[in-house]
Protein backbone atom coordinates (compact mmCIF):
# COMPACT_ATOMS: atom_id res chain seq x y z
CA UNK A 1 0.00 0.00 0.00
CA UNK A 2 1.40 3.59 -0.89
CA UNK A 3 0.10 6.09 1.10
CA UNK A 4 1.21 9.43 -0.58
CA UNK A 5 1.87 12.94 1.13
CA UNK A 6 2.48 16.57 1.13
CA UNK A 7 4.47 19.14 3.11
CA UNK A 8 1.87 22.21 3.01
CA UNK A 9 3.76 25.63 4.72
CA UNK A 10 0.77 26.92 7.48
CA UNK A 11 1.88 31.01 7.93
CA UNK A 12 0.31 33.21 9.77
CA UNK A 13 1.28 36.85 10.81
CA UNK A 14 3.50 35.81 14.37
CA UNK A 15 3.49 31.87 13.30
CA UNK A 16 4.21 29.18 10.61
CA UNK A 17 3.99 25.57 10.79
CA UNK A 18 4.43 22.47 8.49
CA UNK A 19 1.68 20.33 8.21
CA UNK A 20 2.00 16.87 6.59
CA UNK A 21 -1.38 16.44 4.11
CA UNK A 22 -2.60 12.93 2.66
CA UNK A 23 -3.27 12.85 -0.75
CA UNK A 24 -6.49 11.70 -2.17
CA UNK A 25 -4.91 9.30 -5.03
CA UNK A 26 -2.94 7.47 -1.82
CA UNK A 27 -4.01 3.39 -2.43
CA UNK A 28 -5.47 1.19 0.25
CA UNK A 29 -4.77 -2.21 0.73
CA UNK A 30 -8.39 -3.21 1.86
CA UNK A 31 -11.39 -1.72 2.13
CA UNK A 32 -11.70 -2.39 6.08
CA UNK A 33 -8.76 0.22 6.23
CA UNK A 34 -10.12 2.78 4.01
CA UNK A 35 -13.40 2.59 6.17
CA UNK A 36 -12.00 3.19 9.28
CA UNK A 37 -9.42 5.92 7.89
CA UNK A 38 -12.54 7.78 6.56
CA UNK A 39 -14.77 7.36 9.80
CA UNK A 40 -11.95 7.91 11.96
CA UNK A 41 -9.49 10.70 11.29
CA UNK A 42 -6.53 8.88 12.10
CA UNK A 43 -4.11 10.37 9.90
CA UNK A 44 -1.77 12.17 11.83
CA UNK A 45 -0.88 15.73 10.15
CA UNK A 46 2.73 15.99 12.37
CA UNK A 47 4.61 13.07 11.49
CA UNK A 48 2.97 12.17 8.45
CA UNK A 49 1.70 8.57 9.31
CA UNK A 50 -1.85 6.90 9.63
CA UNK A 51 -2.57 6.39 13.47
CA UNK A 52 -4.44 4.31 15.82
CA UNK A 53 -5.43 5.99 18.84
CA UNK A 54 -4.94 4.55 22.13
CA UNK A 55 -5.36 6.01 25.65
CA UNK A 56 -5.83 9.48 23.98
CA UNK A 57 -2.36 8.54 22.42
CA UNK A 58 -1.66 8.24 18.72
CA UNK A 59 0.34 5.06 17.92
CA UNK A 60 1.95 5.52 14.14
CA UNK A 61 1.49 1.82 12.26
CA UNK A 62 3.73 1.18 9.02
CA UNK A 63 1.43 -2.18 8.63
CA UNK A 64 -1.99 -2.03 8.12
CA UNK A 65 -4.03 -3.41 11.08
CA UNK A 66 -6.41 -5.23 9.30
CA UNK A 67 -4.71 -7.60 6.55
CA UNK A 68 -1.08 -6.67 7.47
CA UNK A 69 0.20 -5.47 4.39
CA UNK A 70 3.09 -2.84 4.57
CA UNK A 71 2.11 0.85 4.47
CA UNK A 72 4.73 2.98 2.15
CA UNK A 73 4.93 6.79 3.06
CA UNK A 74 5.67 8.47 -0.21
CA UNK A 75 6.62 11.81 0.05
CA UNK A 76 5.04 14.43 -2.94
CA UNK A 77 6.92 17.69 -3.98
């Protein structure tokens, strides 16, 4: 599974931050995952990876948790 990405530049008057967007064209491996990344927002905008949330925690995975394939974070410029 390729999940693909972009660095988007947040600046603001005082502030700027990176934020790490998915893309829409990134391929899931099943369609459990896709599901749950859709009802659950579990992509994590900081460090660029999807996320399962435990204990108010977010966990990165690099396998998906549902048919353990191997999740590759491709980086867009």
């Amino acid at each position: 599974m390729n999940a693909y990405f972009r660095k988007e530049i947040q600046a603001f008057e005082y502030v700027s931050f990176t934020e790490l967007k998915i893309e829409k064209e990134s391929e899931f491996c099943c369609e459990k995952l896709e599901k749950y990344v859709s009802s659950v927002k579990s992509w994590n905008g900081k460090i660029g990876k999807f996320c399962i949330v435990e204990k108010e925690m977010y966990v990165p995975i690099d396998y998906c948790p549902f048919c353990g394939k191997k999740i590759q974070y491709v980086l867009v410029e």
